[in-house]
C-alpha atoms as a PDB file:
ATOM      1  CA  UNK A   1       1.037   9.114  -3.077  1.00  0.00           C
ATOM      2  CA  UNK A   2       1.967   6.994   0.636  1.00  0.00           C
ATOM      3  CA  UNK A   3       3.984   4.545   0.504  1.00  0.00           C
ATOM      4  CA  UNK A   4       4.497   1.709   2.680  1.00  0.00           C
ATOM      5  CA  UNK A   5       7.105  -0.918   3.949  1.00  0.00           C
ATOM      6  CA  UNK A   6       7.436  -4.194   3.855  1.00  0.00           C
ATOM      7  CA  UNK A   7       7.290  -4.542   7.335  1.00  0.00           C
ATOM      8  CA  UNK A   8       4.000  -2.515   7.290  1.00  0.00           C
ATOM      9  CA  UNK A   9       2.918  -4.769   4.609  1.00  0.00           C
ATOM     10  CA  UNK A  10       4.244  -7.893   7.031  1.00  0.00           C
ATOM     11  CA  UNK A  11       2.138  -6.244   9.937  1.00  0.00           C
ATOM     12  CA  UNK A  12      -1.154  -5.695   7.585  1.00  0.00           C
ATOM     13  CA  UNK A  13      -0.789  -9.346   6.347  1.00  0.00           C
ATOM     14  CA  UNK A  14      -0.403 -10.698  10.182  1.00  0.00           C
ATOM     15  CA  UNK A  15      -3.230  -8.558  11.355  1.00  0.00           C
ATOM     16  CA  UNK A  16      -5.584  -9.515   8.558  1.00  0.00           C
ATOM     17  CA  UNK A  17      -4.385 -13.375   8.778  1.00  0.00           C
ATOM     18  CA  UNK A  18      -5.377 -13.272  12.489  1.00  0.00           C
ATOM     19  CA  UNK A  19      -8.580 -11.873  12.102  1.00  0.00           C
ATOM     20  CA  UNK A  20     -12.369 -13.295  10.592  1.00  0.00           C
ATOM     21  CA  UNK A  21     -11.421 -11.156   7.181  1.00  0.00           C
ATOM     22  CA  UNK A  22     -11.025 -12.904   3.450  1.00  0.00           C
ATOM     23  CA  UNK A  23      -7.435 -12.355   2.465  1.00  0.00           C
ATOM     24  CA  UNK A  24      -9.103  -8.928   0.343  1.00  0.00           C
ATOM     25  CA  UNK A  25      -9.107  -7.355   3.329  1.00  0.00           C
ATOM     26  CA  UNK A  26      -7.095  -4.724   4.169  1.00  0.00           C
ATOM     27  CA  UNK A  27      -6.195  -1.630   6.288  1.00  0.00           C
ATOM     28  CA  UNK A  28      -7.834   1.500   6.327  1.00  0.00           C
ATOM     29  CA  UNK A  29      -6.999   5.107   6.819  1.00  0.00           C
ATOM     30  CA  UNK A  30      -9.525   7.364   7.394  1.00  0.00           C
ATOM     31  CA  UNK A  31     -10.322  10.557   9.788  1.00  0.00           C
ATOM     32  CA  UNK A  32     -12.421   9.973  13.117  1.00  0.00           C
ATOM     33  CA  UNK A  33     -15.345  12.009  12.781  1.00  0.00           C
ATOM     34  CA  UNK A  34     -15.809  12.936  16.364  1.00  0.00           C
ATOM     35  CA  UNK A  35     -12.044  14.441  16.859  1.00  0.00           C
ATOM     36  CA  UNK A  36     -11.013  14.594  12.827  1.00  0.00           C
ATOM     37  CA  UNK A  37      -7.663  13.116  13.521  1.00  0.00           C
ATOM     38  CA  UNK A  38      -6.416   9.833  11.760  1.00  0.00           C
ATOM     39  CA  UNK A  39      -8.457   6.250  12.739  1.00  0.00           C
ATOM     40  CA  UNK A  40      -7.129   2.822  11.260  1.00  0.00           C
ATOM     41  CA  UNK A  41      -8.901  -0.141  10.963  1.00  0.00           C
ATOM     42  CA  UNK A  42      -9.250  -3.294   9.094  1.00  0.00           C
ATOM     43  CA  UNK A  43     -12.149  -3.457   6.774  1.00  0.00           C
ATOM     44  CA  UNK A  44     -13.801  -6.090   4.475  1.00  0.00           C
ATOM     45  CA  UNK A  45     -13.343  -4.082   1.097  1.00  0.00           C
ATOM     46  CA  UNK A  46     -12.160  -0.938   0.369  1.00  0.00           C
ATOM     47  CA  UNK A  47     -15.664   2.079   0.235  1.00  0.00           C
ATOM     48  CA  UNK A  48     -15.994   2.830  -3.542  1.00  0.00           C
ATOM     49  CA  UNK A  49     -14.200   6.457  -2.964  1.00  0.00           C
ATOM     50  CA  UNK A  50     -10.874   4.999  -1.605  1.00  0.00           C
ATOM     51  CA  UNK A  51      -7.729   4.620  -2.941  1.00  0.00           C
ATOM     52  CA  UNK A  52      -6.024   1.488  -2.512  1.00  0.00           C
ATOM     53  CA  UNK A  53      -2.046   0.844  -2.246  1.00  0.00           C
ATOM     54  CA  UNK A  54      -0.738  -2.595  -2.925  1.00  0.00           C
ATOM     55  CA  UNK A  55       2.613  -3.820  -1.476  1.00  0.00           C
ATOM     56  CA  UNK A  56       3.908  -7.289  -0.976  1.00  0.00           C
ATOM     57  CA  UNK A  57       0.372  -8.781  -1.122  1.00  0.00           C
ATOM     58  CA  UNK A  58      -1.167  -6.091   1.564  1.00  0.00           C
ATOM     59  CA  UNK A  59      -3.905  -3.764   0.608  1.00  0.00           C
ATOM     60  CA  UNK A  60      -4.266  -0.414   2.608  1.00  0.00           C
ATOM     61  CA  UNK A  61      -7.213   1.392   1.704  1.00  0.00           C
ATOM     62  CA  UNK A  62      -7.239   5.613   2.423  1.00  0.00           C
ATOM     63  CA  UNK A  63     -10.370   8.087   2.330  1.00  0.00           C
ATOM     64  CA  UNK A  64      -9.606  10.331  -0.274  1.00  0.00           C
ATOM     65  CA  UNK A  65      -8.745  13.103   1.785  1.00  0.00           C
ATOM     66  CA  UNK A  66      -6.618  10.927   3.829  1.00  0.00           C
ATOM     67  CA  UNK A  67      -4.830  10.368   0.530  1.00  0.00           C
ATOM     68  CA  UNK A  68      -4.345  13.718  -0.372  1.00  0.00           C
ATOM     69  CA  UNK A  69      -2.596  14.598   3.205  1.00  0.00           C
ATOM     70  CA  UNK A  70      -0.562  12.107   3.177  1.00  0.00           C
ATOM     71  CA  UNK A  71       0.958  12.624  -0.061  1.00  0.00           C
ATOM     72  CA  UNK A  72       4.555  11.954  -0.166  1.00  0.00           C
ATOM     73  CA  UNK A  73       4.477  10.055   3.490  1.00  0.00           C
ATOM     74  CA  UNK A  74       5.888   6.365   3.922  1.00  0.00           C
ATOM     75  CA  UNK A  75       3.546   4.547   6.666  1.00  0.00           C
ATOM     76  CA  UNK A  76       5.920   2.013   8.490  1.00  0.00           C
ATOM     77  CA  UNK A  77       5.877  -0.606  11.159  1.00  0.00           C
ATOM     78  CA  UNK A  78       7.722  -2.064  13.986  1.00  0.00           C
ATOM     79  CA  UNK A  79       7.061  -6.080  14.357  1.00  0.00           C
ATOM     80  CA  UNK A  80       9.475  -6.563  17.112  1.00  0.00           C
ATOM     81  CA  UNK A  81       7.657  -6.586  21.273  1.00  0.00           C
ATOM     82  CA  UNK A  82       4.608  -4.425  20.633  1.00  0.00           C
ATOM     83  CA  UNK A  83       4.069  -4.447  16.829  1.00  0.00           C
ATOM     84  CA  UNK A  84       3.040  -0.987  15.478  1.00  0.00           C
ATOM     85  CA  UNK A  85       2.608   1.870  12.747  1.00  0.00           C
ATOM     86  CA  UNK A  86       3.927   4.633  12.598  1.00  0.00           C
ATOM     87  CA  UNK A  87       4.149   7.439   9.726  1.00  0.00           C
ATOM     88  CA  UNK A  88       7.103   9.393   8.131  1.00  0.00           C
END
């Protein structure tokens, strides 16, 4: 299963705070149909199908086979000048 930081739980809760979303929003990892690699981005609910992490009050929501590949990976973040995520 992924894991995530607090400070990518910090990011997801600033992002989602900023934003028009209810506080059940989260951030979501799924595959870009167009080039298959990896898209983010914040959505309203988790899709029936996903599988949602929890951490510090932040939801991240992955497509199942999104999941599966990134078994065992931690996603993180840097908050500092251009906040960011990046995966380990």
């Amino acid at each position: 299963m992924i894991t995530m930081t607090t400070e990518a739980a910090t990011l997801i809760t600033h992002l989602i705070n900023d934003s028009d979303l209810p506080d059940s929003a989260g951030l979501r990892l799924g595959t870009d149909p167009v080039v298959g690699s990896l898209a983010m981005s914040l959505s309203r609910k988790p899709r029936s199908s996903d599988v949602v992490i929890h951490h510090g009050g932040a939801l991240l929501f992955l497509a199942p086979t999104v999941a599966d590949s990134l078994n065992g990976r931690t996603l993180r973040a840097q908050l500092e000048d251009r906040p960011a995520f990046y995966l380990t």
